[in-house]
Protein backbone atom coordinates (compact mmCIF):
# COMPACT_ATOMS: atom_id res chain seq x y z
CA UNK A 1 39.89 145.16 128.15
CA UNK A 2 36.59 143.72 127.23
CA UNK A 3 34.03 141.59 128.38
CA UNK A 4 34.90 138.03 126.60
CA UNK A 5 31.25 137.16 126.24
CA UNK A 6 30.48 139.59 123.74
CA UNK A 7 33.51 138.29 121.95
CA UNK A 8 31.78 134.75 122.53
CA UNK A 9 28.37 135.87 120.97
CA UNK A 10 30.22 138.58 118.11
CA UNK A 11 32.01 135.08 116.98
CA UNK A 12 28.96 132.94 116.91
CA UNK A 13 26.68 135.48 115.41
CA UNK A 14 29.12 135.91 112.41
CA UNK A 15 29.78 132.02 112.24
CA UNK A 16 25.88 131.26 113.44
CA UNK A 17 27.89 127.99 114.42
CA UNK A 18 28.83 127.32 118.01
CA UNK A 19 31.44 124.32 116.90
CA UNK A 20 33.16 126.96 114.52
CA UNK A 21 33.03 129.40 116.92
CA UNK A 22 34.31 127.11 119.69
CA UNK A 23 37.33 126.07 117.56
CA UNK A 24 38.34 129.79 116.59
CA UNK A 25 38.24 131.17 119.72
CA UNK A 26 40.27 127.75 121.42
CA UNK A 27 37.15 127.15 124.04
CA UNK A 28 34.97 123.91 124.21
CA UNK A 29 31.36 124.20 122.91
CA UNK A 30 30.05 123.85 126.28
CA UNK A 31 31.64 127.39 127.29
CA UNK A 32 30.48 129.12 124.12
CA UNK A 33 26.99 128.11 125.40
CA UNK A 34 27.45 128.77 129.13
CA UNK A 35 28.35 132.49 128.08
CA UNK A 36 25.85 133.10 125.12
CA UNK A 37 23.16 131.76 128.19
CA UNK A 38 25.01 133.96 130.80
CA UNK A 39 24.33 137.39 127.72
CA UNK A 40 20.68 135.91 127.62
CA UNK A 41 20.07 136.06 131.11
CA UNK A 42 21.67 139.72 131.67
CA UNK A 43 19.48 141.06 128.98
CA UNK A 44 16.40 139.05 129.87
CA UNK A 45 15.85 137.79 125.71
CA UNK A 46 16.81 135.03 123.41
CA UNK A 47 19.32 135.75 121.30
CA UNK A 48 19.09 132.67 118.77
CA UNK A 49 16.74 130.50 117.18
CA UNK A 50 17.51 126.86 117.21
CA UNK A 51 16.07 124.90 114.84
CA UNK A 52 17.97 120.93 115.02
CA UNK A 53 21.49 121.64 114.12
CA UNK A 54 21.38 125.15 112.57
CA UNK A 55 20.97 128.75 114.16
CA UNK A 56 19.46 132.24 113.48
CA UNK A 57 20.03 135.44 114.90
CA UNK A 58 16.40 136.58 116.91
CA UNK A 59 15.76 140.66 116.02
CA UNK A 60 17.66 141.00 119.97
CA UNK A 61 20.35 138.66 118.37
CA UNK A 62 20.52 141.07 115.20
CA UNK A 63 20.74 144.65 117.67
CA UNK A 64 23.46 143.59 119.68
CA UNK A 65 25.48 142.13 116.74
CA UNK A 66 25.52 145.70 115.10
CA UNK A 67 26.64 147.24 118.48
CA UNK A 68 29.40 144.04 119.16
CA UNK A 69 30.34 145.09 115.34
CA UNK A 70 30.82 148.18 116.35
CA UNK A 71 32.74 147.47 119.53
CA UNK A 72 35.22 145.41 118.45
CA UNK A 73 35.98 148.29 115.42
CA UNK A 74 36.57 150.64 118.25
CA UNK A 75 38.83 148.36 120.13
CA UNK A 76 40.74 147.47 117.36
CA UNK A 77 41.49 150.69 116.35
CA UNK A 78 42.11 151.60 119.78
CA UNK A 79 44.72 149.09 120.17
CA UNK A 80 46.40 150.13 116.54
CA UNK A 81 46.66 153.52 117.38
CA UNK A 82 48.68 153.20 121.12
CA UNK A 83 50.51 150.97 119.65
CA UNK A 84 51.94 153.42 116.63
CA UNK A 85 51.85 156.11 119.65
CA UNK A 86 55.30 154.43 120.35
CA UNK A 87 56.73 153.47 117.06
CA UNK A 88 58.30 155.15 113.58
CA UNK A 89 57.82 153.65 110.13
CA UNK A 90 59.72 154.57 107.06
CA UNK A 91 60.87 152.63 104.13
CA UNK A 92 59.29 150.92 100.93
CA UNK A 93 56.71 147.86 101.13
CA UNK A 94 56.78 146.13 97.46
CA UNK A 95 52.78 145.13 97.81
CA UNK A 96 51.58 142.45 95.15
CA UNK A 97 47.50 142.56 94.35
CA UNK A 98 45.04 140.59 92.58
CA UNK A 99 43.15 143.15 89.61
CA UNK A 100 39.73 142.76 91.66
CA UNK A 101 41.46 143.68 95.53
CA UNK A 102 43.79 146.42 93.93
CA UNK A 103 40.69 148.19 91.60
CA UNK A 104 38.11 148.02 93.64
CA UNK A 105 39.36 147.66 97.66
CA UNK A 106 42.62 148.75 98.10
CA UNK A 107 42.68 152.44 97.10
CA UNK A 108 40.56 154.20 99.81
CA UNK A 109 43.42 151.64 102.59
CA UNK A 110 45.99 153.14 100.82
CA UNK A 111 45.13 156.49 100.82
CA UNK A 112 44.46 156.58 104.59
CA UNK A 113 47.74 154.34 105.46
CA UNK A 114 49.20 157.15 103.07
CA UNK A 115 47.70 160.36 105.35
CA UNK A 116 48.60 157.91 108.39
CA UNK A 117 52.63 156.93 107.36
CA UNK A 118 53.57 159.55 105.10
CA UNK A 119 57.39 158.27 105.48
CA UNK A 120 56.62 154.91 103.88
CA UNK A 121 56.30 154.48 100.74
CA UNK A 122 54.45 151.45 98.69
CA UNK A 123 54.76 150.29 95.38
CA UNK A 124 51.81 148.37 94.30
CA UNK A 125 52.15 145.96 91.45
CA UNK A 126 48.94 144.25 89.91
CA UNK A 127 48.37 140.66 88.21
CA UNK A 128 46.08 137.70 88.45
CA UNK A 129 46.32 135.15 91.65
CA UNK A 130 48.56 132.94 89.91
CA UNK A 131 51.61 135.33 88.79
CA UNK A 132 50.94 137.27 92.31
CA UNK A 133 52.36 133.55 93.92
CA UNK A 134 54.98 133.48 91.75
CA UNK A 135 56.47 137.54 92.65
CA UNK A 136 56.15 136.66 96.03
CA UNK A 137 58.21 133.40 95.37
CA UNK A 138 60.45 135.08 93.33
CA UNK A 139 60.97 137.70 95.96
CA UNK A 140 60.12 140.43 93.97
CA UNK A 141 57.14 141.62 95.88
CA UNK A 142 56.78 141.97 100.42
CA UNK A 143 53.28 141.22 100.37
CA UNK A 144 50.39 139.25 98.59
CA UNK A 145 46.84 140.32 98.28
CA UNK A 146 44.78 137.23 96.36
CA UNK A 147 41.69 136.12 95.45
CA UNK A 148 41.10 132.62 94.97
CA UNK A 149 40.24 129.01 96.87
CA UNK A 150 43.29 126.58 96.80
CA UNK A 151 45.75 127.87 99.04
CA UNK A 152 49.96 126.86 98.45
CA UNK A 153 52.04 125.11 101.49
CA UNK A 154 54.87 127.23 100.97
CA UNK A 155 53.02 130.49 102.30
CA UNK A 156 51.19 132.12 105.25
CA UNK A 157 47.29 132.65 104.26
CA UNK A 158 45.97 135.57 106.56
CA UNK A 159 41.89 136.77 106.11
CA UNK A 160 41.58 140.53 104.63
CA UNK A 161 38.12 140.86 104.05
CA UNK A 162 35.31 138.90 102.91
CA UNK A 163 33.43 138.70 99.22
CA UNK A 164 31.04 137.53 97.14
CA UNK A 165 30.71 136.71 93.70
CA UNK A 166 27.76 137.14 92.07
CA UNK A 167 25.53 136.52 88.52
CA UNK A 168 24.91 140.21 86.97
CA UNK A 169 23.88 141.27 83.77
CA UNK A 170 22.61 144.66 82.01
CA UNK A 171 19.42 145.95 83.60
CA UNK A 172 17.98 146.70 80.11
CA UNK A 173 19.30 142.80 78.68
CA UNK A 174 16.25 140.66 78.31
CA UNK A 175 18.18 138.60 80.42
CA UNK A 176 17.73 140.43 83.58
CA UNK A 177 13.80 139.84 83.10
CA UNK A 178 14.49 136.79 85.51
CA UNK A 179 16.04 136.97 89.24
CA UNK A 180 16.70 133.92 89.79
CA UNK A 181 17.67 130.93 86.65
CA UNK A 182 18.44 127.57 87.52
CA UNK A 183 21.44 125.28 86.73
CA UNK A 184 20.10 124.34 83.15
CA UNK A 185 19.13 128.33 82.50
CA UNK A 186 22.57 128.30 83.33
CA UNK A 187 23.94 125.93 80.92
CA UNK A 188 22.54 128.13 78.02
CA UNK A 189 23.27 131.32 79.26
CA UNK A 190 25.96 133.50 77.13
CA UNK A 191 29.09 133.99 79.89
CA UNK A 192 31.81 136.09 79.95
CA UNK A 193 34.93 134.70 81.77
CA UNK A 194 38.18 135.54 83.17
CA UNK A 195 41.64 134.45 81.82
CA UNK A 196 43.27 131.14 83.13
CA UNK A 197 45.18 131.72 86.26
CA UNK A 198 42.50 134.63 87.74
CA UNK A 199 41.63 133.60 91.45
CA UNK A 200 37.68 134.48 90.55
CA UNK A 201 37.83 131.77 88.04
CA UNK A 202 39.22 129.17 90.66
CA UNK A 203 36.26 130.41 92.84
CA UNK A 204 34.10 130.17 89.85
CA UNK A 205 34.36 126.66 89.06
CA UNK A 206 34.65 125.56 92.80
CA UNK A 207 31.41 127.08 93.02
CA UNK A 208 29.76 125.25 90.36
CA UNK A 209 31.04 121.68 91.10
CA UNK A 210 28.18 120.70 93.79
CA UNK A 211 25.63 121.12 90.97
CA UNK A 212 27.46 119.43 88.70
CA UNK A 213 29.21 121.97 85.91
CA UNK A 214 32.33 122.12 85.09
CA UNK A 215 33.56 125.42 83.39
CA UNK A 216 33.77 123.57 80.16
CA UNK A 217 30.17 123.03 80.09
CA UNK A 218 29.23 126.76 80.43
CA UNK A 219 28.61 128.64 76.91
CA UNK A 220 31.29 131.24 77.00
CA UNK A 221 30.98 134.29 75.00
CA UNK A 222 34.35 135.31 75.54
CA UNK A 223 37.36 135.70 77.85
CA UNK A 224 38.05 138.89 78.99
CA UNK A 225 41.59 139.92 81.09
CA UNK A 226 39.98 142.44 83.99
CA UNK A 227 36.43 143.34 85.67
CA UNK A 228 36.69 146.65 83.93
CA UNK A 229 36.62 145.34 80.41
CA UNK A 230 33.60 142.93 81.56
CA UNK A 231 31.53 145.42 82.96
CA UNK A 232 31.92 147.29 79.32
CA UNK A 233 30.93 144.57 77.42
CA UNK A 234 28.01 143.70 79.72
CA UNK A 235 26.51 146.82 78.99
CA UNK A 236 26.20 146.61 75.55
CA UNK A 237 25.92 142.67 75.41
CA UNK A 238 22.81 140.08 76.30
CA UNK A 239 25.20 138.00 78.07
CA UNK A 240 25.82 137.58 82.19
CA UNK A 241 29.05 137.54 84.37
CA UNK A 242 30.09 136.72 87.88
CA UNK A 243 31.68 140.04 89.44
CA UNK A 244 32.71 140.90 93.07
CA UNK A 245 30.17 143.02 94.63
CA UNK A 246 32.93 145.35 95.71
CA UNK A 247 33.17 145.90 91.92
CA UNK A 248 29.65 146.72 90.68
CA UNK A 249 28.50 149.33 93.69
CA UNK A 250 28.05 152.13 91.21
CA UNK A 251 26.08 150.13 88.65
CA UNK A 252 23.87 148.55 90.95
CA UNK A 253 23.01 152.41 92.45
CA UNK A 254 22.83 153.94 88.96
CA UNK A 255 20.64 150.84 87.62
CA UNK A 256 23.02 149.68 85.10
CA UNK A 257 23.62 146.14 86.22
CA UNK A 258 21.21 143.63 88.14
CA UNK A 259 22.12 140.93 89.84
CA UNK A 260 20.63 137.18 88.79
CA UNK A 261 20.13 134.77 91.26
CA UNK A 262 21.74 131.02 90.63
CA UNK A 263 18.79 128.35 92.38
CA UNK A 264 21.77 125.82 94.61
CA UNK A 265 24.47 128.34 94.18
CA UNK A 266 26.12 131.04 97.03
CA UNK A 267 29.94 132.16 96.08
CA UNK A 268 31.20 133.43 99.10
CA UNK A 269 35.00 134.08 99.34
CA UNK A 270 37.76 135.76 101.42
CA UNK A 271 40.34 137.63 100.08
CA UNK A 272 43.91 136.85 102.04
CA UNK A 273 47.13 138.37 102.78
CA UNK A 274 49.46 136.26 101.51
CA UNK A 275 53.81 135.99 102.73
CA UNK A 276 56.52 133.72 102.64
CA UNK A 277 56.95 131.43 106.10
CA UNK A 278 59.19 133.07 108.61
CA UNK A 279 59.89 136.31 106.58
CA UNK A 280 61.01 139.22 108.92
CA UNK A 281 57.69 141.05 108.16
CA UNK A 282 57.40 144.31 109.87
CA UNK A 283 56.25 146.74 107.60
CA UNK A 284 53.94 143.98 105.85
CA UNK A 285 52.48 143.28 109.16
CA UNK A 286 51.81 146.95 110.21
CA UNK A 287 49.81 147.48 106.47
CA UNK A 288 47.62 144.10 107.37
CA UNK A 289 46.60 145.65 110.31
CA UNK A 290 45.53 148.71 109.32
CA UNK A 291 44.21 147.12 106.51
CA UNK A 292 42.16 144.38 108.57
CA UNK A 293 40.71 147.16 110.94
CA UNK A 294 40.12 149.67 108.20
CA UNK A 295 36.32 150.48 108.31
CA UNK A 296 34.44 149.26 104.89
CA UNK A 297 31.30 150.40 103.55
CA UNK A 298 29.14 147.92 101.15
């Protein structure tokens, strides 16, 4: 029901890679560029910048990605809702959450889904990553939500929505005289960490490895067992801490936390739906949905 070139450029101008976008959308390269030239010419204006291997969005590029955005929330939800025009839910969905996804993303979802399907009922129970895995092994839980970078063999990975960890500290700290520290600034810098088996410590240290630290090498003030408790201590410490930006909105607008650049370091993340192989999965598949076409504001 929609023109598959604006699909074409949405995908690239998200990716701002014409192999990745190629392989996602199951076309050859060749056609992603025969119908980002094909958008060019109906519009009369570049769209990218092309400079040897690597892309940018042009301020035409940047317009019609908003409206694309926008598009393809509208068709989404479009297709959602004549879909439910013809179906009843009811039941219980056992949902499993990582502390950062359940505190910070999933309560404005659930409230809708709630107003949406009042005759289904969830039961959310929260942990780190790790013991999330192990409910969903254990069958005690429908439906994972995880943060985190290695990914098991025994279950189906699907993309919720997309994060980033970054360096904060208190605005009033005289370490947030500096935006941006380098990897040895680093290396002395008081940190306060997660407890072994949270998925944002996995990310963490994945993070760190191309500029060579390990999380044994970082000076660790303490370990602290959820975001909450960090952001607390932070603001009455001189120390730092990586944090989701979906966690820290309301300090960064009320000026209580500042974010620190790392020089060499970007921590970009998903966090995924995770279920067991070949599970009968209707009522976890209706709540990614809604979920995945909900409409979030950073």
């Amino acid at each position: 029901m929609f023109d598959f070139r604006l699909l074409v450029f949405n995908t690239v101008a998200n990716r701002l890679n014409f192999t990745k976008a190629a392989e996602e959308l199951h076309i050859t390269q060749p056609a992603v560029t025969k119908h980002i030239h094909e958008i060019e010419h109906h519009f009369k204006i570049k769209l990218f910048e092309r400079k040897g291997t690597k892309i940018k969005l042009t301020p035409a590029g940047t317009t019609l990605l908003q409206y694309t955005n926008q598009l393809f929330a509208i068709y989404r939800n479009l297709e959602f809702e004549m879909n439910e025009l013809i179906q009843h839910h009811s039941g219980i969905l056992r949902i499993g959450s990582s502390t950062t996804v359940a505190q910070y993303v999933l309560p404005p979802v659930l409230a809708a889904f709630h107003q949406k399907f009042k005759d289904l009922k969830i039961k959310l129970t929260i942990n780190n990553t790790e013991l999330i895995e192990q409910a969903l092994n254990a069958k005690q839980i429908d439906l994972g939500i995880i943060e985190g970078q290695s990914k098991n063999s025994q279950f189906k990975y699907t993309e919720f929505i997309k994060d980033e960890l970054v360096m904060v500290a208190n605005t009033k700290s005289k370490l947030a005289k500096k935006q941006v520290i380098t990897a040895d600034e680093l290396l002395k810098t008081p940190l306060l960490l997660r407890e072994p088996g949270s998925g944002t410590l996995e990310v963490i240290s994945h993070a760190l490895k191309p500029i060579g630290i390990r999380l044994e090498d970082l000076k660790i003030e303490m370990e602290l067992g959820s975001t909450e408790s960090i952001k607390r201590y932070l603001l009455n410490a001189d120390c730092m801490a990586f944090l989701s930006i979906h966690s820290i909105l309301k300090e960064l607008e009320r000026k209580e936390l500042t974010i620190i650049d790392i020089k060499g370091v970007s921590i970009e993340r998903n966090f995924y739906f995770i279920q067991e192989h070949g599970q009968a999965a209707a009522l976890p598949d209706l709540f990614m949905k809604y979920a995945r076409q909900y409409n979030f504001r950073l």
